[in-house]
Protein backbone atom coordinates (compact mmCIF):
# COMPACT_ATOMS: atom_id res chain seq x y z
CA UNK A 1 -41.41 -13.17 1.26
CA UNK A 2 -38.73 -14.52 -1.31
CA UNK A 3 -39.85 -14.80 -5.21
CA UNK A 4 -38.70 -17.54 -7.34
CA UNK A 5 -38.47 -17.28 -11.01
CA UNK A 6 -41.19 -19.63 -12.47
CA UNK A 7 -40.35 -18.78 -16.44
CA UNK A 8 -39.52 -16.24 -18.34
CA UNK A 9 -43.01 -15.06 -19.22
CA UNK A 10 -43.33 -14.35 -15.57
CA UNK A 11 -40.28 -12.67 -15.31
CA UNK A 12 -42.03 -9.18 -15.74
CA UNK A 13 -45.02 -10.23 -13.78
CA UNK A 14 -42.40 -11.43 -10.84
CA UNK A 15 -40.54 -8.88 -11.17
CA UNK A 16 -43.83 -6.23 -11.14
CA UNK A 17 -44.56 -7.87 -8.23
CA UNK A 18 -41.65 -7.72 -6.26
CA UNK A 19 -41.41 -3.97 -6.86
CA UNK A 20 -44.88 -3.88 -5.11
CA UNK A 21 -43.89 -5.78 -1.96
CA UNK A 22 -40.91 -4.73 -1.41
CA UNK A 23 -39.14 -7.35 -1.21
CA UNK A 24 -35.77 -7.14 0.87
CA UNK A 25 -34.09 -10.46 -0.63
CA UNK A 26 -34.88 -11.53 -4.16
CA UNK A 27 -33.15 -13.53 -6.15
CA UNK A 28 -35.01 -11.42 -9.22
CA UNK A 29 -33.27 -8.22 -8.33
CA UNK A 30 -29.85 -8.48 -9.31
CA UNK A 31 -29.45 -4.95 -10.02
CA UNK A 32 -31.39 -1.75 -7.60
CA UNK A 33 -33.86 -0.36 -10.02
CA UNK A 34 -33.66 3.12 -7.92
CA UNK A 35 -31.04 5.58 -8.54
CA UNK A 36 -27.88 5.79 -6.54
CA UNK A 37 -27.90 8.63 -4.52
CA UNK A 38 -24.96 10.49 -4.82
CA UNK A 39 -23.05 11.27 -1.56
CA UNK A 40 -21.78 14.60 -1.00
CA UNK A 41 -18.88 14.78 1.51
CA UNK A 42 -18.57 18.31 3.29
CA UNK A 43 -14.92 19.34 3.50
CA UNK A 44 -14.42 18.36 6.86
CA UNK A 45 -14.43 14.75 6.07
CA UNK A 46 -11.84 14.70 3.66
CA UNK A 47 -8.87 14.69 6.05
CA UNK A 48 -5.45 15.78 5.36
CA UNK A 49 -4.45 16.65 1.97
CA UNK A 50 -2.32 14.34 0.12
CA UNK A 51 -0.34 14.19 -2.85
CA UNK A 52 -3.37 12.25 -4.70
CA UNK A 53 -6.22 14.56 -3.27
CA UNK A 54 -4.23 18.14 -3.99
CA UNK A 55 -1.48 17.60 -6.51
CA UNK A 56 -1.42 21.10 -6.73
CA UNK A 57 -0.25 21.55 -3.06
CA UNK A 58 1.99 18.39 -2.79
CA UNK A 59 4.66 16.26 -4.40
CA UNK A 60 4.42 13.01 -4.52
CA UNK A 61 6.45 11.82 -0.83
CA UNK A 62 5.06 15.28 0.39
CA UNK A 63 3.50 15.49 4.00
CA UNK A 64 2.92 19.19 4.19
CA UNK A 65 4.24 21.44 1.74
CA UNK A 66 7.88 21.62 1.18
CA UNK A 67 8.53 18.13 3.86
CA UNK A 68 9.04 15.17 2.81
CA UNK A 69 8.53 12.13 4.96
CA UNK A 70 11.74 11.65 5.21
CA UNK A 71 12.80 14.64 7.00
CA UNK A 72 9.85 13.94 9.40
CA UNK A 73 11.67 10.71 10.05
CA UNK A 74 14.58 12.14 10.71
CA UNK A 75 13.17 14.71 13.39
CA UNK A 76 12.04 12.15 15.04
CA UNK A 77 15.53 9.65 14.99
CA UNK A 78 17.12 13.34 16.61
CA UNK A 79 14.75 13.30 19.54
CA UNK A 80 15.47 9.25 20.14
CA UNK A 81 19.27 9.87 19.87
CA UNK A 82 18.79 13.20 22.38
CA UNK A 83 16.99 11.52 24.91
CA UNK A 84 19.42 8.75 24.70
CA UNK A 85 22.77 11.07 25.20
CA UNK A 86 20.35 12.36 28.03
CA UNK A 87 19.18 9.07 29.62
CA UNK A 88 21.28 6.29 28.51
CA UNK A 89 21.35 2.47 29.07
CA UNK A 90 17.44 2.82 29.25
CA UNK A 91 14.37 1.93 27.02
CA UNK A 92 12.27 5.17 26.28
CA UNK A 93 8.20 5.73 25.26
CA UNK A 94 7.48 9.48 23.97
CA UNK A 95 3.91 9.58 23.93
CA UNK A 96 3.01 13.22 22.16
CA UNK A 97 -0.93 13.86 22.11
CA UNK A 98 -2.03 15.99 19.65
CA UNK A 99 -4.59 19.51 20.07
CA UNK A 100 -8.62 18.37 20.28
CA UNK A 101 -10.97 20.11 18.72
CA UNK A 102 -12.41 22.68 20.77
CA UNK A 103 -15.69 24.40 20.27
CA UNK A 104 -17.59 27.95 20.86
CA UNK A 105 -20.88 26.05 21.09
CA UNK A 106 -22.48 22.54 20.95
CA UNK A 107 -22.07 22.69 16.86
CA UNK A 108 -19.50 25.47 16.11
CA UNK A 109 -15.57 24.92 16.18
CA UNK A 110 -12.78 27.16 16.59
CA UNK A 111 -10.50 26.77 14.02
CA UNK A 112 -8.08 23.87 14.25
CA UNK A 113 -4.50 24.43 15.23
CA UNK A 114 -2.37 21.65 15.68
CA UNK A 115 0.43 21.16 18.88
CA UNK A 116 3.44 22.43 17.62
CA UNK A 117 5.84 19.79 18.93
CA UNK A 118 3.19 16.86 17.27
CA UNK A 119 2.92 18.86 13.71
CA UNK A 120 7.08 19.10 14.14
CA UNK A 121 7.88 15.55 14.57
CA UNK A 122 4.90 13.59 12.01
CA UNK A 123 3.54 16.80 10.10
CA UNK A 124 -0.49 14.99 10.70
CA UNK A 125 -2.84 17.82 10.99
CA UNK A 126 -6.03 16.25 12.48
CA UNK A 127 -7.50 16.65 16.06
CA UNK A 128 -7.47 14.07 18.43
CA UNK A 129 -4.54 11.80 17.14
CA UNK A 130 -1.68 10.19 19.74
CA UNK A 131 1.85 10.23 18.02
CA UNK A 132 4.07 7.38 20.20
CA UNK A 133 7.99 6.68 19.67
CA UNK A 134 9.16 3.71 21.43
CA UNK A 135 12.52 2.43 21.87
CA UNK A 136 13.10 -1.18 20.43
CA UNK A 137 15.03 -2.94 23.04
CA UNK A 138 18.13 -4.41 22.03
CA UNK A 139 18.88 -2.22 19.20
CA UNK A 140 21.00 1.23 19.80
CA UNK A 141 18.98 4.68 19.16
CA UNK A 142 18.01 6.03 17.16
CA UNK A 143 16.15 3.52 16.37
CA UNK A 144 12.56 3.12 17.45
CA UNK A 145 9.17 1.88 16.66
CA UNK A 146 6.36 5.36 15.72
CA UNK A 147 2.62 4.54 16.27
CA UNK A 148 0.59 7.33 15.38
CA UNK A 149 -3.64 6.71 16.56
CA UNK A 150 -6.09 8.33 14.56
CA UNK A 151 -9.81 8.44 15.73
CA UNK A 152 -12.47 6.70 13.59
CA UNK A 153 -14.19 8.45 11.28
């Protein structure tokens, strides 16, 4: 049912009454008159720390601690420029996957380690992520396009 307001000495009434029903779409009930539950996220929701979430671990252009993004770039423009000298005259995909998470039972995991090679060249320490470097044709290595595919949360 949908309430309309029919003047302010029914406001209360109206309103009395829509708390009864239940109504799902009032024009009455601007504002929820229950409390807002407050959500509590366990741990393993929060994702990789950052600079904002754990300024006491990270500076601000920080990926892990002590690497900057930059020198994450620049592993990755040496691996381009190697597998050029190695395979030249050719456009190249590196396609890196990184570890899953694996479990001892239906609910418990092991603890999460990532691929070496994946934490060496983007420093992202969550399961299930794809870290691609692609060539961009016409231009000369090392430069290249990175993807990096996180799952949903």
């Amino acid at each position: 049912h949908l309430c309309f307001l029919g003047g302010e000495k029914s406001l209360n009434l109206m309103q009395f009454r829509c708390f009864l029903l239940g109504c799902k779409f009032c024009f009455l009930r601007k504002l929820s008159i229950e409390p807002v539950q407050q959500k509590m996220i366990p741990n393993r929701y929060l994702g990789q720390p950052s600079p904002f979430t754990h300024p006491h671990l990270l500076k601000p252009g920080e990926v892990t601690p002590g690497l900057s993004q930059k020198e994450y770039s620049l592993r990755r423009h040496k691996l381009m420029a190697r597998i050029q000298q190695e395979v030249p005259g050719m456009d190249h995909t590196v396609i890196l996957l990184s570890n899953p998470t694996y479990y001892m039972s239906n609910d418990i995991p092991y603890t999460f380690h990532q691929d070496t090679n994946f934490l060496y060249l983007c420093g992202f320490q969550e399961p299930d992520s794809i870290l691609v470097l692609q060539s961009l044709p016409g231009k000369s290595l090392p430069s290249h396009k990175t993807l990096l595919f996180v799952p949903r949360r």
